[in-house]
Protein backbone atom coordinates (compact mmCIF):
# COMPACT_ATOMS: atom_id res chain seq x y z
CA UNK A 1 67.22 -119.90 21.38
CA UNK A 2 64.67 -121.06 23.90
CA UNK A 3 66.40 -122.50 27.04
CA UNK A 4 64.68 -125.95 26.78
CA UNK A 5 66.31 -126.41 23.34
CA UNK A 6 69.87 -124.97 24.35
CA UNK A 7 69.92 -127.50 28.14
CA UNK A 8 70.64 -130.87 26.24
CA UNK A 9 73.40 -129.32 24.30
CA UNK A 10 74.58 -127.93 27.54
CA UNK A 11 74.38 -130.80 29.32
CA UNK A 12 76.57 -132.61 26.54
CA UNK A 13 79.32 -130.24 26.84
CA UNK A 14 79.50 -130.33 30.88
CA UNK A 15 79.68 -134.08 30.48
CA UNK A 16 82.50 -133.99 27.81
CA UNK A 17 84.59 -131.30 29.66
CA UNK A 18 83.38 -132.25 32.99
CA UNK A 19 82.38 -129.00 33.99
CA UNK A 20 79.88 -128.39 37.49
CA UNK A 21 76.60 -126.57 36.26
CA UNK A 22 76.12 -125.79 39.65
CA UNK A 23 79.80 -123.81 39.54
CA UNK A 24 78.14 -122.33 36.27
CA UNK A 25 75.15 -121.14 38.17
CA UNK A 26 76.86 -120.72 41.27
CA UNK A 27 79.16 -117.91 38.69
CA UNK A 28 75.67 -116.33 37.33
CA UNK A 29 74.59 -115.45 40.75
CA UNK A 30 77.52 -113.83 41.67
CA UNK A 31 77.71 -111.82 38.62
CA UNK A 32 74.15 -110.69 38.77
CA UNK A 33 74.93 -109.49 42.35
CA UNK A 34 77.63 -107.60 41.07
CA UNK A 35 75.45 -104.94 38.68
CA UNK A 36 71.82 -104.50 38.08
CA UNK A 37 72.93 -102.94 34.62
CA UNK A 38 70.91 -104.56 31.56
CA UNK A 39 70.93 -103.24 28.33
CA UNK A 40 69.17 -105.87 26.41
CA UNK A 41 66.82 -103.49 24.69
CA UNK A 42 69.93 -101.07 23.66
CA UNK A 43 71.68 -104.12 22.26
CA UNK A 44 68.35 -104.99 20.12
CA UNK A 45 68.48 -101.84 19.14
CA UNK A 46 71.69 -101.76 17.89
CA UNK A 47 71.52 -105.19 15.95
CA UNK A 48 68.08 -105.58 14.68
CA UNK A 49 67.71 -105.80 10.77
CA UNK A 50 71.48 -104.71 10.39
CA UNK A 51 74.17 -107.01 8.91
CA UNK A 52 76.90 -107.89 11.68
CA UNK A 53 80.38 -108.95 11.60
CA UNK A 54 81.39 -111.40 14.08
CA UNK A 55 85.39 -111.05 14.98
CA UNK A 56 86.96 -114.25 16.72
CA UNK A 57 90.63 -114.33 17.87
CA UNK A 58 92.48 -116.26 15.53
CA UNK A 59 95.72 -115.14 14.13
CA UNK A 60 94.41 -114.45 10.75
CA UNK A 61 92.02 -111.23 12.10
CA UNK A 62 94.42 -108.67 11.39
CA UNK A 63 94.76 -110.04 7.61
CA UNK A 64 90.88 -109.66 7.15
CA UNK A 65 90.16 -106.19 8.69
CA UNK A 66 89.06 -105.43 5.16
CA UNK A 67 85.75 -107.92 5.35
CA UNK A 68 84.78 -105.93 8.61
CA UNK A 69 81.32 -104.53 8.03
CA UNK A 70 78.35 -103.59 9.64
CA UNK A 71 77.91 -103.94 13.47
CA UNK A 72 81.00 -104.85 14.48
CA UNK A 73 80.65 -107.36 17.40
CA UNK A 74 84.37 -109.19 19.00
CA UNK A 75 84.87 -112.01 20.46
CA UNK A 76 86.88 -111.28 23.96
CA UNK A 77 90.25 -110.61 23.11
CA UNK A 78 89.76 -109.91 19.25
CA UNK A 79 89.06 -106.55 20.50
CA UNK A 80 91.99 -106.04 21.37
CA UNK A 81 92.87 -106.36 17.71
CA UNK A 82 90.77 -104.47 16.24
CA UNK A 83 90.93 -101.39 18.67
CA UNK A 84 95.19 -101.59 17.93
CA UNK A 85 94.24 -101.17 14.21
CA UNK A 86 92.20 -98.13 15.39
CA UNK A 87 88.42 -99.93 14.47
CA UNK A 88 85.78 -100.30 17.46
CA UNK A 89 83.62 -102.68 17.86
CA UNK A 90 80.29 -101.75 19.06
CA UNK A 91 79.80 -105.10 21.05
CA UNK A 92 82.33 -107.08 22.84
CA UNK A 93 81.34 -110.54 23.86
CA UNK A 94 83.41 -111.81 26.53
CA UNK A 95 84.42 -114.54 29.41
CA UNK A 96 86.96 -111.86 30.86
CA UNK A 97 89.88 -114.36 29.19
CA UNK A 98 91.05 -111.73 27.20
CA UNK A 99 89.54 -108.84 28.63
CA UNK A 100 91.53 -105.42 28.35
CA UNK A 101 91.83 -102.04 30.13
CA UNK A 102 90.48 -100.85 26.57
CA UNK A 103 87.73 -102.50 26.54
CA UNK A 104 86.71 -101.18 30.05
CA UNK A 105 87.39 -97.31 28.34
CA UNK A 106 85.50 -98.60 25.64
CA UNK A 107 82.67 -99.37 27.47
CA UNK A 108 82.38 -95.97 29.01
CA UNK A 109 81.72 -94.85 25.59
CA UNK A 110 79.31 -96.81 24.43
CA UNK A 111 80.46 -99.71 23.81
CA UNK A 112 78.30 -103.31 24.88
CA UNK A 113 79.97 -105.73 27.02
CA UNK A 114 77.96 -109.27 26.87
CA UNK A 115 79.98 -110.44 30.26
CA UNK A 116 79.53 -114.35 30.24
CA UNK A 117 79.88 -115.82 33.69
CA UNK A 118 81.13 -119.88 33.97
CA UNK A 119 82.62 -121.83 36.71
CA UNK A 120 85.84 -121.20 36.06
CA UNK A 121 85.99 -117.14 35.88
CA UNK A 122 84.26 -115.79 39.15
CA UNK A 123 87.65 -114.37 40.50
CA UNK A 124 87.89 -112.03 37.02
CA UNK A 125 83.97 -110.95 37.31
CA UNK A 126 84.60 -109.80 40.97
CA UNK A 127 87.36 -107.91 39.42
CA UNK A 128 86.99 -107.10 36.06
CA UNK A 129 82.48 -105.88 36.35
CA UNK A 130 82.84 -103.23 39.23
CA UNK A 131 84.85 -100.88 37.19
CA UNK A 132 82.63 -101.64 33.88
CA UNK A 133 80.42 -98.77 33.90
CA UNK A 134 78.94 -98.41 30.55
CA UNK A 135 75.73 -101.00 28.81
CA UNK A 136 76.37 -104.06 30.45
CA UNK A 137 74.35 -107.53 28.98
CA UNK A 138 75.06 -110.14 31.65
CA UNK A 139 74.82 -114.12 30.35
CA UNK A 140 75.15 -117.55 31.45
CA UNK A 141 75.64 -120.98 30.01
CA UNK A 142 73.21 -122.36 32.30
CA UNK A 143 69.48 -121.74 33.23
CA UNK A 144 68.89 -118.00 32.57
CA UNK A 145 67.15 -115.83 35.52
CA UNK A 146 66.17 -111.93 36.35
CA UNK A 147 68.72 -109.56 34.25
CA UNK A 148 70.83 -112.72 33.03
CA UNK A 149 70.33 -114.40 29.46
CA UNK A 150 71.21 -117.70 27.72
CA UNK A 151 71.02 -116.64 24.02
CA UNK A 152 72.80 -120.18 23.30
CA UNK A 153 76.64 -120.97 22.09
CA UNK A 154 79.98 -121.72 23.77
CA UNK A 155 83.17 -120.38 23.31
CA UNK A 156 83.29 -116.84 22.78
CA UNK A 157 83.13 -116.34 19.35
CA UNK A 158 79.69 -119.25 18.78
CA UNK A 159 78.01 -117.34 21.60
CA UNK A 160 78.58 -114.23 19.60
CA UNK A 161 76.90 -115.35 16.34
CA UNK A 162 74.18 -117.14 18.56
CA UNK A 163 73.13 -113.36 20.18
CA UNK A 164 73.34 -111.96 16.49
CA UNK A 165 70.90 -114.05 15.27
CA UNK A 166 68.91 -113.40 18.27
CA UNK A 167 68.70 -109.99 18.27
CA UNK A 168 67.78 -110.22 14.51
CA UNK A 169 70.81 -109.29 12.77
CA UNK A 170 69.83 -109.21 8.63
CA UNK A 171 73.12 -110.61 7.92
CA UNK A 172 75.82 -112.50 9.97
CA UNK A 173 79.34 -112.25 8.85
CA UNK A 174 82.41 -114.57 10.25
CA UNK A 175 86.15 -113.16 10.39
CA UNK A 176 89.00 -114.20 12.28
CA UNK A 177 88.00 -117.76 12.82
CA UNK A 178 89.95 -120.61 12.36
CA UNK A 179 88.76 -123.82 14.07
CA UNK A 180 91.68 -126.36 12.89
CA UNK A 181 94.38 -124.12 15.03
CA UNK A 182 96.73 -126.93 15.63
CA UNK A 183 98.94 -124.70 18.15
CA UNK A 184 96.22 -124.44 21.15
CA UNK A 185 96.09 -127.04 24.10
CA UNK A 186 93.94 -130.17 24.43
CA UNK A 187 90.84 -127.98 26.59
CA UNK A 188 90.77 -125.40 23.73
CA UNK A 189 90.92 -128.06 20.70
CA UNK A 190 87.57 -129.54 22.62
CA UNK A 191 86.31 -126.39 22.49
CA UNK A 192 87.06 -125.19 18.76
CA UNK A 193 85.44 -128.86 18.26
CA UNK A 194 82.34 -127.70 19.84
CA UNK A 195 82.38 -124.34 18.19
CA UNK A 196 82.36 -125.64 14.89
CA UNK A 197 79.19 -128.03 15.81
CA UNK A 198 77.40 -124.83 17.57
CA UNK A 199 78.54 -122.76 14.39
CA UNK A 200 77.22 -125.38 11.96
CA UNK A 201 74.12 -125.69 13.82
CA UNK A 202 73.28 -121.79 12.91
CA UNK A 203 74.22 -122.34 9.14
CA UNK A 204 77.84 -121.52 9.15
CA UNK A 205 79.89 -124.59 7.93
CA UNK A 206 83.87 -123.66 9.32
């Protein structure tokens, strides 16, 4: 997705959360300043004509490890999940929310981190993308620059089906969502709200 189609959908959500985009950029510098790592061209690689499963967080994941196929890409803390059941994603799309020393092990081996940077999680990039030493894709939801991208999406999980499609997966598989979770607060009801608008807007009626 083309930045100058993505900003007025941005600009909708910081108005109905009331977020800062100049925190969000203010987060994006930071985390560029932190690593020069980009491994844009091995995530390409590693996506490009293959079908993907995308792996969000809700309860129901670990009832529909059987659908996982393909590229396996999680959404922040799903991989948790899936690397307890002994399955490991290839991708791991994260905010740091729900980030894991696994994940960080993971890494080492292989494994992509796409480390989002926002407003509200600079303290957890200062910590969290020093010790991540493996392929590193750095994003933002704001105006993209140098080694950070805007592939489009929100919440963890949308943003992850938003880089599928952009790195040309053939096929784009959804597990482990559930967008009418009643037990979550108020912020993260807005934002399974917007998730299912973002998802919906890529085909993929939730």
């Amino acid at each position: 997705m083309k930045y100058e189609d993505w900003e007025p959908v941005y600009q909708e959500i910081c108005e109905y959360f009331s977020f800062d985009p100049a925190e969000d950029d203010r987060a994006a510098h930071i985390l560029a300043s932190l690593t020069t790592q980009d491994a844009i061209d091995l995530l390409k690689s590693r996506i490009a004509g293959k079908p993907v499963t995308i792996c969000g967080n809700a309860p129901t994941l670990s009832q529909e490890l059987d659908a996982i196929s393909g590229v396996i890409i999680a959404a922040d803390a799903a991989s948790g999940v899936l690397i307890r059941h002994g399955i490991t994603p290839d991708v791991i799309v994260t905010d740091l929310d729900g980030i894991e020393d696994e994940a960080v092990t993971l890494n080492r081996k292989g494994t992509i981190l796409v480390v989002h940077a926002h407003g509200d999680n600079i303290p957890r990039i200062q910590t969290w993308v020093p010790r991540m030493k493996g392929p590193l894709v750095l994003t933002t939801q704001g105006k993209p620059f140098d080694h950070i991208y805007n592939f489009g999406g929100f919440t963890d999980g949308d943003r992850a089906v938003y880089l599928a499609y952009e790195m040309q997966a053939s096929d784009v598989k959804l597990v482990g969502f559930d967008l009418d979770d009643l037990m979550v607060t108020p912020m993260k009801k807005g934002k399974l709200q917007w998730a299912r608008k973002l998802l919906s807007l890529c085909g993929h009626e939730l």
